[in-house]
N, C-alpha and C. Protein backbone atom coordinates (compact mmCIF):
# COMPACT_ATOMS: atom_id res chain seq x y z
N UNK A 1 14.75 2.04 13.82
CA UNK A 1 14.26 1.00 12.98
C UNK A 1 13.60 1.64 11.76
N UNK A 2 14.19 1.13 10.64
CA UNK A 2 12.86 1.40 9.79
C UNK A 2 11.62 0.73 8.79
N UNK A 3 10.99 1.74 8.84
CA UNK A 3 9.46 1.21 8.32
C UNK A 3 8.95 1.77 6.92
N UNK A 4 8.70 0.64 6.23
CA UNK A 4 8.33 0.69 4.71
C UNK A 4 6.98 0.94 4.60
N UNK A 5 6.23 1.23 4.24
CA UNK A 5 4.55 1.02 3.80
C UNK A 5 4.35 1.38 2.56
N UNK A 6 3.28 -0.01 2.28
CA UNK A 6 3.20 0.40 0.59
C UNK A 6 1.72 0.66 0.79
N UNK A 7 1.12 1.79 -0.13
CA UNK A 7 -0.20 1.71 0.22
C UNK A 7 -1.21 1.87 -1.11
N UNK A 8 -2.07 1.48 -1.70
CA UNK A 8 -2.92 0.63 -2.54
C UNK A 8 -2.61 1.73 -3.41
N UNK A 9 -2.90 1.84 -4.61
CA UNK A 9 -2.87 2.59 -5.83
C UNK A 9 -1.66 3.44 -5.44
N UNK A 10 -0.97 3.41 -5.26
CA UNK A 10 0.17 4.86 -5.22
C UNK A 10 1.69 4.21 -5.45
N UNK A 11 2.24 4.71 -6.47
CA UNK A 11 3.57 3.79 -7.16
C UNK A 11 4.96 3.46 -6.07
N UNK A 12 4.28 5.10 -5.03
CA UNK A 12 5.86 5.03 -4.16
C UNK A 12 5.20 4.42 -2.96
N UNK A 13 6.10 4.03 -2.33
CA UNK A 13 5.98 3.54 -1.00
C UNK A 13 6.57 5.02 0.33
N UNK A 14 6.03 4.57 1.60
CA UNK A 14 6.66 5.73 2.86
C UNK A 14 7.75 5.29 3.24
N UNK A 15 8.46 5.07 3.34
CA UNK A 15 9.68 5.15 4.35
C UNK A 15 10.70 6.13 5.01
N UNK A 16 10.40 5.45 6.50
CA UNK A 16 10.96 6.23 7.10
C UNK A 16 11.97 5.67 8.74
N UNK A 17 12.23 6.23 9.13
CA UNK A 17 13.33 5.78 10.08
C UNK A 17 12.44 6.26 11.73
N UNK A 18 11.97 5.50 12.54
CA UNK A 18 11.34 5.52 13.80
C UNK A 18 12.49 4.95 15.01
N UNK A 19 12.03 5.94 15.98
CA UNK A 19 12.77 5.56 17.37
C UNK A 19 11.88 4.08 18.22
N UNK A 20 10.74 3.74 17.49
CA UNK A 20 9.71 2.83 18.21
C UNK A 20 10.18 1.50 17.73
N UNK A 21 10.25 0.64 18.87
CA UNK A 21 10.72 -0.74 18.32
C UNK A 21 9.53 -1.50 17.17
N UNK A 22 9.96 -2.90 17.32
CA UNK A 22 9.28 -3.31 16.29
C UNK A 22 7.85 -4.13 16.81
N UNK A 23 7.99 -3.91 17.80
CA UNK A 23 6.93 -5.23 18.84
C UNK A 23 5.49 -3.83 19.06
N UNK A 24 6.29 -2.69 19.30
CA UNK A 24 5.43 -1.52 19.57
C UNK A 24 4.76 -1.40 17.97
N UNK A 25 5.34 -1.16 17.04
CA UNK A 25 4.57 -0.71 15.87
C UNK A 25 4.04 -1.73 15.24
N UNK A 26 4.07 -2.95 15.67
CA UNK A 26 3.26 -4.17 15.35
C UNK A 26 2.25 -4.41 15.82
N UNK A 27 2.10 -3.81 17.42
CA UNK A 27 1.06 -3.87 18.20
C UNK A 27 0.14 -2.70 17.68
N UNK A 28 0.93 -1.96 17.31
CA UNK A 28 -0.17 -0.06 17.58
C UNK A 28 -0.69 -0.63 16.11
N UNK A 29 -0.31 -1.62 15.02
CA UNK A 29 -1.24 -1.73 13.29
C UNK A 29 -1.86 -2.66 13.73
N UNK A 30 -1.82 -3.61 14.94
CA UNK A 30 -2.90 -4.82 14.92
C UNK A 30 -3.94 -4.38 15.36
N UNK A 31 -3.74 -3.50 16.25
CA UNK A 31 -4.90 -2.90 17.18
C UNK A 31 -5.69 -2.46 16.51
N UNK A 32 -5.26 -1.23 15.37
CA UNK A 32 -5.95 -0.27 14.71
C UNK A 32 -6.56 -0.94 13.85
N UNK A 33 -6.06 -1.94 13.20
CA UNK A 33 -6.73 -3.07 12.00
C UNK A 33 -7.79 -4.02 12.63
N UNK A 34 -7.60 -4.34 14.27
CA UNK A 34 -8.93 -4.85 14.65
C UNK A 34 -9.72 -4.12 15.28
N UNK A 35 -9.56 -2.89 15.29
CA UNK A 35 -10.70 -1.65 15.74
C UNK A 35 -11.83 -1.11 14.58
N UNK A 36 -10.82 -1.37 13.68
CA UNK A 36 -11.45 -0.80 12.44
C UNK A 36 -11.30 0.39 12.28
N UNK A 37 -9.64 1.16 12.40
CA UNK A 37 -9.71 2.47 12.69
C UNK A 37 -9.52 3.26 11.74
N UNK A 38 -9.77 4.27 11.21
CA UNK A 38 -9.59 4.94 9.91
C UNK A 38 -7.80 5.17 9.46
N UNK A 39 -7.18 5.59 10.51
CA UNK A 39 -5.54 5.81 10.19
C UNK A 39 -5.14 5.67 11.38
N UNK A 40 -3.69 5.04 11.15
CA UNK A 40 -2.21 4.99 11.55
C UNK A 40 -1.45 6.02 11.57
N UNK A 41 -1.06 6.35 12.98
CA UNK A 41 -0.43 7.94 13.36
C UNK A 41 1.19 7.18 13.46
N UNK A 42 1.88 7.71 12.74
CA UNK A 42 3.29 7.69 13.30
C UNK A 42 4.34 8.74 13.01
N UNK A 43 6.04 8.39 14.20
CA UNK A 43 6.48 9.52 13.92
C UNK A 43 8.16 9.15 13.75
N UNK A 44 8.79 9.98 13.18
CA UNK A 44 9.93 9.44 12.88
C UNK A 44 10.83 10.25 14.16
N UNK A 45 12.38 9.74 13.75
CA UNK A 45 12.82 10.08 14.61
C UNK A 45 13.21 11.84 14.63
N UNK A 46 13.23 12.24 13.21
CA UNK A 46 13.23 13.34 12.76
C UNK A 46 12.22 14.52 13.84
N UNK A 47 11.11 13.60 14.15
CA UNK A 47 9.96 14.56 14.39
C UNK A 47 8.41 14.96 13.64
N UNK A 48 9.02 14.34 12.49
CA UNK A 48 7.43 14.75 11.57
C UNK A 48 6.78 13.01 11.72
N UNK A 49 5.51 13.98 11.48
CA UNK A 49 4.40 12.69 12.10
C UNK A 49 3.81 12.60 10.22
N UNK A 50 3.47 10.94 10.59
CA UNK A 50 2.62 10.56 9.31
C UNK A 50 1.42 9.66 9.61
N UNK A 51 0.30 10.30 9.29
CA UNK A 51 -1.80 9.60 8.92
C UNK A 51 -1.15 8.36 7.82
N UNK A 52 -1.30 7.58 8.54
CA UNK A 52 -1.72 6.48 6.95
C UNK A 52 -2.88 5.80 7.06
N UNK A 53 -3.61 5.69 6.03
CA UNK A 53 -5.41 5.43 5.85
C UNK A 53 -4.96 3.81 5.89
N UNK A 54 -6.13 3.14 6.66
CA UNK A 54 -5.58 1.63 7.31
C UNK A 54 -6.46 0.78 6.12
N UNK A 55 -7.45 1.52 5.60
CA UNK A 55 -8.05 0.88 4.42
C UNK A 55 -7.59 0.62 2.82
N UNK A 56 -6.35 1.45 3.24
CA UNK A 56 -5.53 1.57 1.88
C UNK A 56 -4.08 0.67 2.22
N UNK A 57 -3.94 0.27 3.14
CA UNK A 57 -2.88 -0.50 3.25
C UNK A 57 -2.24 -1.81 3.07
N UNK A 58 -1.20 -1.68 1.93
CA UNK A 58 -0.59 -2.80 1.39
C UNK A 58 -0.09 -4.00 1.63
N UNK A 59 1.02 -3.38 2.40
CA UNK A 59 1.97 -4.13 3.40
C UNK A 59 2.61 -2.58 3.73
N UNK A 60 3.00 -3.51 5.43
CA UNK A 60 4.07 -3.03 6.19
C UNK A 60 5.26 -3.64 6.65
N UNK A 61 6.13 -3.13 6.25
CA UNK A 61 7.54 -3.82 6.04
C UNK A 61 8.42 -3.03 7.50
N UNK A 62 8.41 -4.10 8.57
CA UNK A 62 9.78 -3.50 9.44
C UNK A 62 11.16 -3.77 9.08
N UNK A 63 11.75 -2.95 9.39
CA UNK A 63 13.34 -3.46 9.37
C UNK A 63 13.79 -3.41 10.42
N UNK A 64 15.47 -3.93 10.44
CA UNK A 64 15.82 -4.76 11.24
C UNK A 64 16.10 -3.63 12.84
N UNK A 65 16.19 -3.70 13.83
CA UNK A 65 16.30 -2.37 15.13
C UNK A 65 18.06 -2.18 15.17
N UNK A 66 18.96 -2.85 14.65
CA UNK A 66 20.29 -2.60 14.87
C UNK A 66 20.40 -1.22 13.69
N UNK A 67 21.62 -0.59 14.00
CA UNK A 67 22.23 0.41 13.19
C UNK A 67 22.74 0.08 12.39
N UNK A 68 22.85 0.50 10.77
CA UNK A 68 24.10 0.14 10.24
C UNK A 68 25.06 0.34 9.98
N UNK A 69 25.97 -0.20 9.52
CA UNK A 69 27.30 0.13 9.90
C UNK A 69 28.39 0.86 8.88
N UNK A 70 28.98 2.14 9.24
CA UNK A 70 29.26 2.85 7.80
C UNK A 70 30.76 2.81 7.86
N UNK A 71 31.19 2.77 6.76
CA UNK A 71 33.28 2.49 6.74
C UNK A 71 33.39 1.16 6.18
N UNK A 72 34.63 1.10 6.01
CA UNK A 72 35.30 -0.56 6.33
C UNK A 72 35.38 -1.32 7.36
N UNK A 73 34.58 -2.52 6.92
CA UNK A 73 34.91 -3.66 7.55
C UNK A 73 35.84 -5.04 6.82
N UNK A 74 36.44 -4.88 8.05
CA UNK A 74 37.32 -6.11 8.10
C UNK A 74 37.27 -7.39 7.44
């Protein structure tokens, strides 16, 4: 699946491609946003992990959990 984040003053946005569904990384930003937690740990499927500061955060954009689809279609 992947995940967009835009985060306050900074022109680019993160994106990146995660093995974690979408119900999981919805749960792990609600939690942290009603804890009051300083950052959001995540990791792609690659392996590299990303801190995002929860006080600087814009929006988080999931996308959709299917693959897409490369070639011709019919």
């Amino acid at each position: 699946m992947e995940i967009r984040i835009g985060i306050i003053n900074t022109g680019r946005e993160l994106s990146f491609e995660t093995a974690a569904s979408a119900d999981e990384v919805r749960s792990q930003v609600s939690s942290a946003l009603e804890q009051s937690t300083s950052h959001l740990n995540f990791a792609d499927v690659k392996g590299n992990s990303y801190l995002v500061p929860t006080a600087h955060l814009a929006y988080i954009e999931l996308g959709t959990e299917e693959s897409r689809r490369v070639g011709f279609v019919a």
